[in-house]
N, C-alpha and C. Protein backbone atom coordinates (compact mmCIF):
# COMPACT_ATOMS: atom_id res chain seq x y z
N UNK A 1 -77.15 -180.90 -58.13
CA UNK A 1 -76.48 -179.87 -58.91
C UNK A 1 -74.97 -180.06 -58.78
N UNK A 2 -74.69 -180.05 -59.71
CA UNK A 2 -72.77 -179.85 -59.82
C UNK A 2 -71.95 -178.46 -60.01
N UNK A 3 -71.42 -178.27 -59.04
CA UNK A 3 -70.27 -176.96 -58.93
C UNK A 3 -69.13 -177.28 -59.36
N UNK A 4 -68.61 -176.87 -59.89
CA UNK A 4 -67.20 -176.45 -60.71
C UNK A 4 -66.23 -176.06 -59.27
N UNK A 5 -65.36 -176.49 -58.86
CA UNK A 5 -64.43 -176.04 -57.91
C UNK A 5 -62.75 -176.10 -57.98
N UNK A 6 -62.25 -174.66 -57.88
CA UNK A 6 -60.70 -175.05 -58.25
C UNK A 6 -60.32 -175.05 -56.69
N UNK A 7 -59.47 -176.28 -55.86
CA UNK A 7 -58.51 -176.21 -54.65
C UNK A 7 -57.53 -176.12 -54.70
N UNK A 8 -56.82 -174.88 -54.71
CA UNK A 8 -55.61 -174.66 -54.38
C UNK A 8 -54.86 -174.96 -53.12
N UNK A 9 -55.68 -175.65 -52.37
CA UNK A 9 -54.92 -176.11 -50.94
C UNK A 9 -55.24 -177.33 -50.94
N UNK A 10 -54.01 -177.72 -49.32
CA UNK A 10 -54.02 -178.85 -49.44
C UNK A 10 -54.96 -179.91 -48.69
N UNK A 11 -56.27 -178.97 -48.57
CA UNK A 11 -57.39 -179.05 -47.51
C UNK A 11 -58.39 -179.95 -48.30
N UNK A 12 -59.09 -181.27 -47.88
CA UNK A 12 -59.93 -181.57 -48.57
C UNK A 12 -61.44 -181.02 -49.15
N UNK A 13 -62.26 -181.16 -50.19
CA UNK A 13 -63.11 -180.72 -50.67
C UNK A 13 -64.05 -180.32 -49.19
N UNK A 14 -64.52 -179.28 -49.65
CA UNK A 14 -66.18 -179.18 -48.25
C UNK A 14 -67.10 -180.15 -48.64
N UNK A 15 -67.58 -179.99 -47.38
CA UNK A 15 -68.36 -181.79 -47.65
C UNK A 15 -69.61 -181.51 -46.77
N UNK A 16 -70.71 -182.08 -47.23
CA UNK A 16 -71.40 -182.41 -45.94
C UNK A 16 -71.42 -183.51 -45.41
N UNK A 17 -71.48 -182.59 -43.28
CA UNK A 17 -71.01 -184.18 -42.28
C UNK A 17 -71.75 -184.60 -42.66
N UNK A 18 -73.52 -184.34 -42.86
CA UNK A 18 -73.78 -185.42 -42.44
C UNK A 18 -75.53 -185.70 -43.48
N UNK A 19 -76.23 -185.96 -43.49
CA UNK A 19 -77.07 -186.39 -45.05
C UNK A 19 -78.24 -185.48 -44.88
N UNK A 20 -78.58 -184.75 -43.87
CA UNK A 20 -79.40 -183.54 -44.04
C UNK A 20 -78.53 -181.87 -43.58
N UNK A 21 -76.93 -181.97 -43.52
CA UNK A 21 -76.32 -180.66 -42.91
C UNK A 21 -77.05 -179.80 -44.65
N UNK A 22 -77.43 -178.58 -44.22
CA UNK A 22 -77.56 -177.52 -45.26
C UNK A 22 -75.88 -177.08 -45.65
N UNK A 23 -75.15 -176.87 -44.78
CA UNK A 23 -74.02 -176.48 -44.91
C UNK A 23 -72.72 -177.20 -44.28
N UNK A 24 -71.32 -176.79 -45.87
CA UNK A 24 -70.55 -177.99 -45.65
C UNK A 24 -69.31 -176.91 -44.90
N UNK A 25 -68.65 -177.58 -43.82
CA UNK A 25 -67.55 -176.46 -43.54
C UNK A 25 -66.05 -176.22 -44.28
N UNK A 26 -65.66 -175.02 -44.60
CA UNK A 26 -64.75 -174.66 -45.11
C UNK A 26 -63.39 -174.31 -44.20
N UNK A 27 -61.93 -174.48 -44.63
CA UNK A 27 -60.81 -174.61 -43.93
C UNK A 27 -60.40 -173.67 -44.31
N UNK A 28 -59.59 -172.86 -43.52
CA UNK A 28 -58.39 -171.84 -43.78
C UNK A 28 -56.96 -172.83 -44.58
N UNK A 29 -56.52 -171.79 -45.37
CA UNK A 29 -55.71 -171.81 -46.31
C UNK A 29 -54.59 -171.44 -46.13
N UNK A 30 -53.51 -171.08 -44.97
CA UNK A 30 -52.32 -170.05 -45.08
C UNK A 30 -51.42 -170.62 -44.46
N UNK A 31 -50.17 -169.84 -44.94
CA UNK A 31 -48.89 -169.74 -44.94
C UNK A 31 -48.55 -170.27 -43.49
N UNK A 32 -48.77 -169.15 -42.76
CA UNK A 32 -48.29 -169.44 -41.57
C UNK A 32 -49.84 -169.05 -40.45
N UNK A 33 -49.51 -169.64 -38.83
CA UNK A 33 -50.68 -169.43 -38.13
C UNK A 33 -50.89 -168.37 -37.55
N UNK A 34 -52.39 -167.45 -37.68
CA UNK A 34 -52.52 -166.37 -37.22
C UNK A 34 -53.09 -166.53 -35.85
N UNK A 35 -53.04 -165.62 -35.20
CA UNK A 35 -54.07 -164.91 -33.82
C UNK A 35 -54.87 -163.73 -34.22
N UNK A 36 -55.76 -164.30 -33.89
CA UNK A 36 -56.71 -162.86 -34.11
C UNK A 36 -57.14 -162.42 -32.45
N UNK A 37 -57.01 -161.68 -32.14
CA UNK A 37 -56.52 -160.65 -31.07
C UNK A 37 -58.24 -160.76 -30.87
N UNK A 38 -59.02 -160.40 -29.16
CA UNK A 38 -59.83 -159.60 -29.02
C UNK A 38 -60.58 -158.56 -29.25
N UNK A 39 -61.53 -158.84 -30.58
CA UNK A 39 -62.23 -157.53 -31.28
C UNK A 39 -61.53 -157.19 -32.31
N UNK A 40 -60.40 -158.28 -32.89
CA UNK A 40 -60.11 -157.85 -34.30
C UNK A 40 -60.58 -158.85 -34.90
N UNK A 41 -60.87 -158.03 -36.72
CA UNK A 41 -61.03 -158.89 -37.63
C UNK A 41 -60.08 -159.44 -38.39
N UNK A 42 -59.99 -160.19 -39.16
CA UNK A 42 -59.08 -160.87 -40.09
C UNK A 42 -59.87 -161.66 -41.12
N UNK A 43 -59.13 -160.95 -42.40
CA UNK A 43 -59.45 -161.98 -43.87
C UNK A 43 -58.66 -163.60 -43.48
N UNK A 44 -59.72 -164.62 -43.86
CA UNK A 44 -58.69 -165.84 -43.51
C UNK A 44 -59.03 -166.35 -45.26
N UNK A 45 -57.86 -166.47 -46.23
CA UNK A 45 -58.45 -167.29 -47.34
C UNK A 45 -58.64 -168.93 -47.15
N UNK A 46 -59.21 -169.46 -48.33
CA UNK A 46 -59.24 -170.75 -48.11
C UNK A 46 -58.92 -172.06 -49.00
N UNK A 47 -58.22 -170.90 -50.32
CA UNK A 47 -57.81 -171.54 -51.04
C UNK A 47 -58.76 -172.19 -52.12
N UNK A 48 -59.82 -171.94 -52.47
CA UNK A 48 -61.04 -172.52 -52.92
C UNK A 48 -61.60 -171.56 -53.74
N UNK A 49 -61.73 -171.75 -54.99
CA UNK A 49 -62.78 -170.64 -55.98
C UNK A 49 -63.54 -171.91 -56.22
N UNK A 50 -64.86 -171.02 -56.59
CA UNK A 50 -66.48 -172.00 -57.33
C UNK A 50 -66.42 -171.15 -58.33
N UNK A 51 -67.07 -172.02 -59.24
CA UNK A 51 -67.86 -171.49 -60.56
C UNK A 51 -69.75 -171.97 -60.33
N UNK A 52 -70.48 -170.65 -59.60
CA UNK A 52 -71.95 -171.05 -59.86
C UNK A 52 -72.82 -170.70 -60.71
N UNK A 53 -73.99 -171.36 -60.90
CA UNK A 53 -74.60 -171.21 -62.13
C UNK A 53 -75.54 -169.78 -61.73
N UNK A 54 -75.91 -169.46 -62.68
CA UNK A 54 -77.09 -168.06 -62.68
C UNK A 54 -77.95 -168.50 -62.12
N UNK A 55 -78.49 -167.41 -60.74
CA UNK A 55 -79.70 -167.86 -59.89
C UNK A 55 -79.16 -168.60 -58.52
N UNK A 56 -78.06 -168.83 -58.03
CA UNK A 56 -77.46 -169.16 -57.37
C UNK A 56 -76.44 -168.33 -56.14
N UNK A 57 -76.26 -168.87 -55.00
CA UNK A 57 -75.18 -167.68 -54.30
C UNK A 57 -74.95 -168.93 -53.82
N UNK A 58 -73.58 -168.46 -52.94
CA UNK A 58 -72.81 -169.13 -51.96
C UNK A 58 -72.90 -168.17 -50.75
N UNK A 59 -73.52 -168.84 -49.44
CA UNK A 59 -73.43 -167.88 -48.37
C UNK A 59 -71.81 -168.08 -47.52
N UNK A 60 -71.76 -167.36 -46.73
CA UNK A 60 -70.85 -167.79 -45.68
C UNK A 60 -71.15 -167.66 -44.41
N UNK A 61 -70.92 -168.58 -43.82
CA UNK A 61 -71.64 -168.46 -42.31
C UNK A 61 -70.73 -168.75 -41.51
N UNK A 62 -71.05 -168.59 -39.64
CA UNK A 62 -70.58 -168.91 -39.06
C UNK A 62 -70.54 -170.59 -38.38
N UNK A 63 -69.81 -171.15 -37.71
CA UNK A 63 -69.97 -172.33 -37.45
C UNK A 63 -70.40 -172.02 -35.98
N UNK A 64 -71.66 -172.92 -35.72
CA UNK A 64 -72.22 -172.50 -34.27
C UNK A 64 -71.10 -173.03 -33.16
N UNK A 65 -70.41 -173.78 -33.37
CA UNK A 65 -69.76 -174.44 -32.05
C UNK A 65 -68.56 -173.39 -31.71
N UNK A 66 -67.77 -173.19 -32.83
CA UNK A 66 -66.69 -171.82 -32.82
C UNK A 66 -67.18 -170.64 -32.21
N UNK A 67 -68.29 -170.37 -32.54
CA UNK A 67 -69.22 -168.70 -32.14
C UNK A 67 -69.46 -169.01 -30.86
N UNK A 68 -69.71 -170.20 -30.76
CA UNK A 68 -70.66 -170.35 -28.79
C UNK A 68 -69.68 -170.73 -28.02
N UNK A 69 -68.48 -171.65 -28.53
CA UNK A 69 -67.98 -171.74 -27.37
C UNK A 69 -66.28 -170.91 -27.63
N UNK A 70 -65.60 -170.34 -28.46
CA UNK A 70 -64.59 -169.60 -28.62
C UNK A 70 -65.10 -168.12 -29.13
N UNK A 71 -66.38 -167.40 -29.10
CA UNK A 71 -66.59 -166.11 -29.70
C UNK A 71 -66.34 -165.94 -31.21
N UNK A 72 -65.63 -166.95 -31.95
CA UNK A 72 -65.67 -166.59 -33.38
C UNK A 72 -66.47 -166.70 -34.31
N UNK A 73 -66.73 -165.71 -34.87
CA UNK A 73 -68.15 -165.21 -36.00
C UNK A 73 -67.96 -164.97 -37.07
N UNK A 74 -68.39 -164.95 -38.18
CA UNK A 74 -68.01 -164.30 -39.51
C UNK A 74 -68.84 -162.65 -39.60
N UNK A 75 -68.17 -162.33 -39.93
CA UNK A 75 -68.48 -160.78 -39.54
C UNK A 75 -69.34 -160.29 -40.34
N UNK A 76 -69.48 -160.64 -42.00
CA UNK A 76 -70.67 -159.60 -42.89
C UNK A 76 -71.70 -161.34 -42.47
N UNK A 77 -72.12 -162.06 -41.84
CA UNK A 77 -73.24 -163.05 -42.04
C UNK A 77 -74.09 -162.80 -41.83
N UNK A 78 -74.57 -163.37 -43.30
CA UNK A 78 -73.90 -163.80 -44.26
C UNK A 78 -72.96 -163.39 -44.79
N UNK A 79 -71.56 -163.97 -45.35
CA UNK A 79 -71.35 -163.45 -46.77
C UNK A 79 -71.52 -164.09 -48.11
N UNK A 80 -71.82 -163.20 -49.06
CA UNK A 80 -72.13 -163.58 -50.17
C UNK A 80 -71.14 -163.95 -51.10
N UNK A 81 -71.28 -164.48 -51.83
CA UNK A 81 -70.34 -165.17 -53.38
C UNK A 81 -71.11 -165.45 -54.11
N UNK A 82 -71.04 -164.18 -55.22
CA UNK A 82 -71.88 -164.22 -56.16
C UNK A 82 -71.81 -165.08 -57.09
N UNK A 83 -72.66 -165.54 -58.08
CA UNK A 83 -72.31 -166.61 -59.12
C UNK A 83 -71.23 -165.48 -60.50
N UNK A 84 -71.00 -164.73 -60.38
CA UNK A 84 -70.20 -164.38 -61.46
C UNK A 84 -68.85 -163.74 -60.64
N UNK A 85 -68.60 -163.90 -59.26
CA UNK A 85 -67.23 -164.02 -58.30
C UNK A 85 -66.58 -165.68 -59.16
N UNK A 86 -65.04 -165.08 -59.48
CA UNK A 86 -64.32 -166.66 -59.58
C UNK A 86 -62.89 -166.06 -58.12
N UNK A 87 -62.77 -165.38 -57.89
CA UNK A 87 -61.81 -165.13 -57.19
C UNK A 87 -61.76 -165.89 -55.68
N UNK A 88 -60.91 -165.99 -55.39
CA UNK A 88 -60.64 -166.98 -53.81
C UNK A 88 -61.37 -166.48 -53.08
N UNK A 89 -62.27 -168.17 -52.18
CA UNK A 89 -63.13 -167.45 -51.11
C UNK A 89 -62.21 -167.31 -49.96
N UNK A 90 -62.36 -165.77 -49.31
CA UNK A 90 -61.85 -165.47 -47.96
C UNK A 90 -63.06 -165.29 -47.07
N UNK A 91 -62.92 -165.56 -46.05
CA UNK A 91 -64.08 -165.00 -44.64
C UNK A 91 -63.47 -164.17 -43.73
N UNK A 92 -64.32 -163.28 -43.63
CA UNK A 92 -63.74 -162.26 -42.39
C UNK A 92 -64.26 -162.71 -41.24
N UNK A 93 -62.97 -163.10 -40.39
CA UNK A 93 -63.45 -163.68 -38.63
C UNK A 93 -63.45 -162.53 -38.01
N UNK A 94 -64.26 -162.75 -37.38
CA UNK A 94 -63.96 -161.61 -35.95
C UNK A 94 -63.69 -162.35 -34.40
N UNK A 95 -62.89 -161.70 -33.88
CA UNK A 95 -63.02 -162.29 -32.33
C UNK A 95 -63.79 -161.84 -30.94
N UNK A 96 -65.06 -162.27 -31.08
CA UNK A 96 -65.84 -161.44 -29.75
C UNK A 96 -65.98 -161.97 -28.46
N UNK A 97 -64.49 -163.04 -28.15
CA UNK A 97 -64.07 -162.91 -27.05
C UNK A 97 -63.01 -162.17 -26.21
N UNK A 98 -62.90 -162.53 -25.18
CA UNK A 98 -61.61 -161.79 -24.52
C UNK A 98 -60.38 -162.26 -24.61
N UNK A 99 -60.09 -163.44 -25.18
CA UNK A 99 -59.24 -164.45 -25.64
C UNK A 99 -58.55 -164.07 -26.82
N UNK A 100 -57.09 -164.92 -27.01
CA UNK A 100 -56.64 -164.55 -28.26
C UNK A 100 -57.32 -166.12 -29.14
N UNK A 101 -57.14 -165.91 -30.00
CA UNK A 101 -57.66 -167.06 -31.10
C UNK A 101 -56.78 -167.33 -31.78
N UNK A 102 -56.01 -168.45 -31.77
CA UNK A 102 -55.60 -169.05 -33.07
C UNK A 102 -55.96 -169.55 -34.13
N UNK A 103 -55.36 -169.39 -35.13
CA UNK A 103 -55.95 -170.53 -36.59
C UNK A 103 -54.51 -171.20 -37.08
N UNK A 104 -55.02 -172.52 -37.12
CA UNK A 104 -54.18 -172.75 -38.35
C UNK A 104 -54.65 -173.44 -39.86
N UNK A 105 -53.67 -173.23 -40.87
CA UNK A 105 -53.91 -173.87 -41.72
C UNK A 105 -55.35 -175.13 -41.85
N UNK A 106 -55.85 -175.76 -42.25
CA UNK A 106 -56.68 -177.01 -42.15
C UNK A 106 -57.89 -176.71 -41.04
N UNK A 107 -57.57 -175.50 -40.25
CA UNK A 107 -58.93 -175.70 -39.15
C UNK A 107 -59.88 -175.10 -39.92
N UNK A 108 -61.28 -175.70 -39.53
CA UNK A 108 -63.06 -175.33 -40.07
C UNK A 108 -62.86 -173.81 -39.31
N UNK A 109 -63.32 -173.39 -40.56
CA UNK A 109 -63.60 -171.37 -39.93
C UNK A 109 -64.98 -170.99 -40.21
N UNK A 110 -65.41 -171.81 -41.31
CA UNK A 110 -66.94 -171.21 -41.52
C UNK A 110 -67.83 -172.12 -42.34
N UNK A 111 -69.26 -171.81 -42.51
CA UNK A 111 -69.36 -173.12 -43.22
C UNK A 111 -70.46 -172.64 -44.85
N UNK A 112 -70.12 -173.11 -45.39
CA UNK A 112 -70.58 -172.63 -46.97
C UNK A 112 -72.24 -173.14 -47.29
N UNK A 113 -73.05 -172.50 -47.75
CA UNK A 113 -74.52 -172.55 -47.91
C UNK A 113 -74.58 -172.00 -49.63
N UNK A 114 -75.13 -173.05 -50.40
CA UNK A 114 -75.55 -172.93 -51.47
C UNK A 114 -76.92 -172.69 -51.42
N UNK A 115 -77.38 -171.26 -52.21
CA UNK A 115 -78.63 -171.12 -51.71
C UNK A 115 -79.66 -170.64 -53.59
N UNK A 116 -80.22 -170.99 -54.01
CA UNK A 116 -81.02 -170.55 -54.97
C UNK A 116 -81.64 -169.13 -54.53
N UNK A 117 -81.64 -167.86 -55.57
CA UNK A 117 -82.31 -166.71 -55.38
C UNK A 117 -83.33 -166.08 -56.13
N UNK A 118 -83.76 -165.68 -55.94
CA UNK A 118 -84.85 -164.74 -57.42
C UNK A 118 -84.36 -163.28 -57.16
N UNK A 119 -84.29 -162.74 -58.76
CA UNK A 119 -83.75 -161.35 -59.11
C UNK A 119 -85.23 -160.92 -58.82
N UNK A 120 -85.18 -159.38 -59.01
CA UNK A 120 -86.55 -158.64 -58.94
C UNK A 120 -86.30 -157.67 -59.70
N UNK A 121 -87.80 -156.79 -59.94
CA UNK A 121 -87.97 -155.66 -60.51
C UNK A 121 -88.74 -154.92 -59.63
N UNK A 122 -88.32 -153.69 -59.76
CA UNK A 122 -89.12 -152.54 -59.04
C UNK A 122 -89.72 -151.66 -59.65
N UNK A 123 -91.12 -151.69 -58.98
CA UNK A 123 -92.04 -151.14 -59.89
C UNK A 123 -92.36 -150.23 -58.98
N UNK A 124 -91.90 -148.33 -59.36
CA UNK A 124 -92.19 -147.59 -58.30
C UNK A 124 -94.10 -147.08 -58.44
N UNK A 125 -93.97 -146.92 -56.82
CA UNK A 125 -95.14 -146.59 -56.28
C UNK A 125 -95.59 -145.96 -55.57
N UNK A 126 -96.38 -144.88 -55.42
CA UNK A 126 -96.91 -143.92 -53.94
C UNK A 126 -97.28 -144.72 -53.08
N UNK A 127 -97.86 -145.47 -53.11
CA UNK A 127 -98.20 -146.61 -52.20
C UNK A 127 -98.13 -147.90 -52.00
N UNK A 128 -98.04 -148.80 -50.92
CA UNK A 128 -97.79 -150.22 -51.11
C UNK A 128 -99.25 -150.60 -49.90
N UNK A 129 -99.25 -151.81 -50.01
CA UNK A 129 -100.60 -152.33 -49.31
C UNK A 129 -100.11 -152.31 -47.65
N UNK A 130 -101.69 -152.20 -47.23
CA UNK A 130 -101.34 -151.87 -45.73
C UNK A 130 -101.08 -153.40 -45.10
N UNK A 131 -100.86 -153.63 -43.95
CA UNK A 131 -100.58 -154.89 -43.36
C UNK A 131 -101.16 -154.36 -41.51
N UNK A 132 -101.82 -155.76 -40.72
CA UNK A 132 -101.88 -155.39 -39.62
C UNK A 132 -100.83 -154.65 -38.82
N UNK A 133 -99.51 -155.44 -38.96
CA UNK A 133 -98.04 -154.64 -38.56
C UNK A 133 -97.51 -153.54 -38.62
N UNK A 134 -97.86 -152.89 -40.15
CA UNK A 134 -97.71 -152.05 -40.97
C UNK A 134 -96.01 -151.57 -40.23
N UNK A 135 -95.39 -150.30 -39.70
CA UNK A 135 -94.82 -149.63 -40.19
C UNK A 135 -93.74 -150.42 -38.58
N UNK A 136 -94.29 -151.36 -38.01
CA UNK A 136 -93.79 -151.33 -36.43
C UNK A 136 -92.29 -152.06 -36.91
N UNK A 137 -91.80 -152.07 -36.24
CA UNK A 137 -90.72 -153.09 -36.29
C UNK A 137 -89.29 -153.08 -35.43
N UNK A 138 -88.41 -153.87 -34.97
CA UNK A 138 -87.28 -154.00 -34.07
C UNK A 138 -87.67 -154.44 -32.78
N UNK A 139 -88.20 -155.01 -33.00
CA UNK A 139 -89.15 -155.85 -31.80
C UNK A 139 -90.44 -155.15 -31.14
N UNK A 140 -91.53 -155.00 -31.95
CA UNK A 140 -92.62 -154.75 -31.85
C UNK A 140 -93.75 -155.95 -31.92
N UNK A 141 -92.95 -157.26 -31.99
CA UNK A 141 -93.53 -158.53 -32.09
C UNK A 141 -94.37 -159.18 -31.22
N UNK A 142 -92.97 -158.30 -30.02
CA UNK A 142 -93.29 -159.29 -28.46
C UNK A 142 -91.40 -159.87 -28.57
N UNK A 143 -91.35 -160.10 -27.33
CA UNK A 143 -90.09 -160.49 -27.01
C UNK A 143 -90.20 -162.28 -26.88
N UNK A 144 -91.37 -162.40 -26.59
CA UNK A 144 -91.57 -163.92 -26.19
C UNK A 144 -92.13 -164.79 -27.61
């Protein structure tokens, strides 16, 4: 599939590393370098609008190595980018270490997931079918 992409920075295209990654990572875009403080969030843009087709999203995720070993997460993850969004993708970081965090310009903040969806219809009902599970849930699974 081919995406339409405008880069306004001077960051190269997202890419995937590597020939089975699901997701390619995306760079911050800005002026000058921020800190994001302990337990704050921050919009980071990235300089990057898509054009996707109908039936389509763009997720945003976190990058596991940033989250595990510096605490940084993307805060709504997912986030979404809808196929009829053209406006600049930003990610909201959060910092859930005790550390301050820097960014600059060109560093990987998150990593982008093109994902196919199905719309639905709701068809209301007094009832829906029972299931062994039925109503349990938030860890009613088993922990193991």
């Amino acid at each position: 599939m081919i995406v339409k992409i405008i880069n306004n920075s001077s960051n190269t295209l997202p890419n995937y590393e590597t020939l089975l990654s699901a997701g390619m990572d995306i760079r911050a875009f800005i002026e000058n370098p921020v800190t994001i403080k302990p337990l704050e969030r921050l919009l980071i843009k990235t300089g990057l609008q898509i054009e996707l087709q109908k039936g389509y999203e763009a997720q945003v995720r976190p990058r596991s190595g940033l989250s595990l070993k510096k605490g940084i997460t993307v805060l709504n993850s997912p986030g979404t980018i809808d196929a009829d969004y053209r406006g600049e993708i930003g990610v909201i970081l959060i910092n859930l270490s005790n550390e301050n965090f820097d960014i600059l310009s060109g560093d990987r903040i998150a990593q982008l997931v093109i994902s196919k969806h199905e719309r639905i219809e709701w068809e209301l009902s007094k009832s829906i079918d029972k299931t062994k599970r039925g109503d349990k849930g938030f860890g009613s699974t088993g922990s193991k």
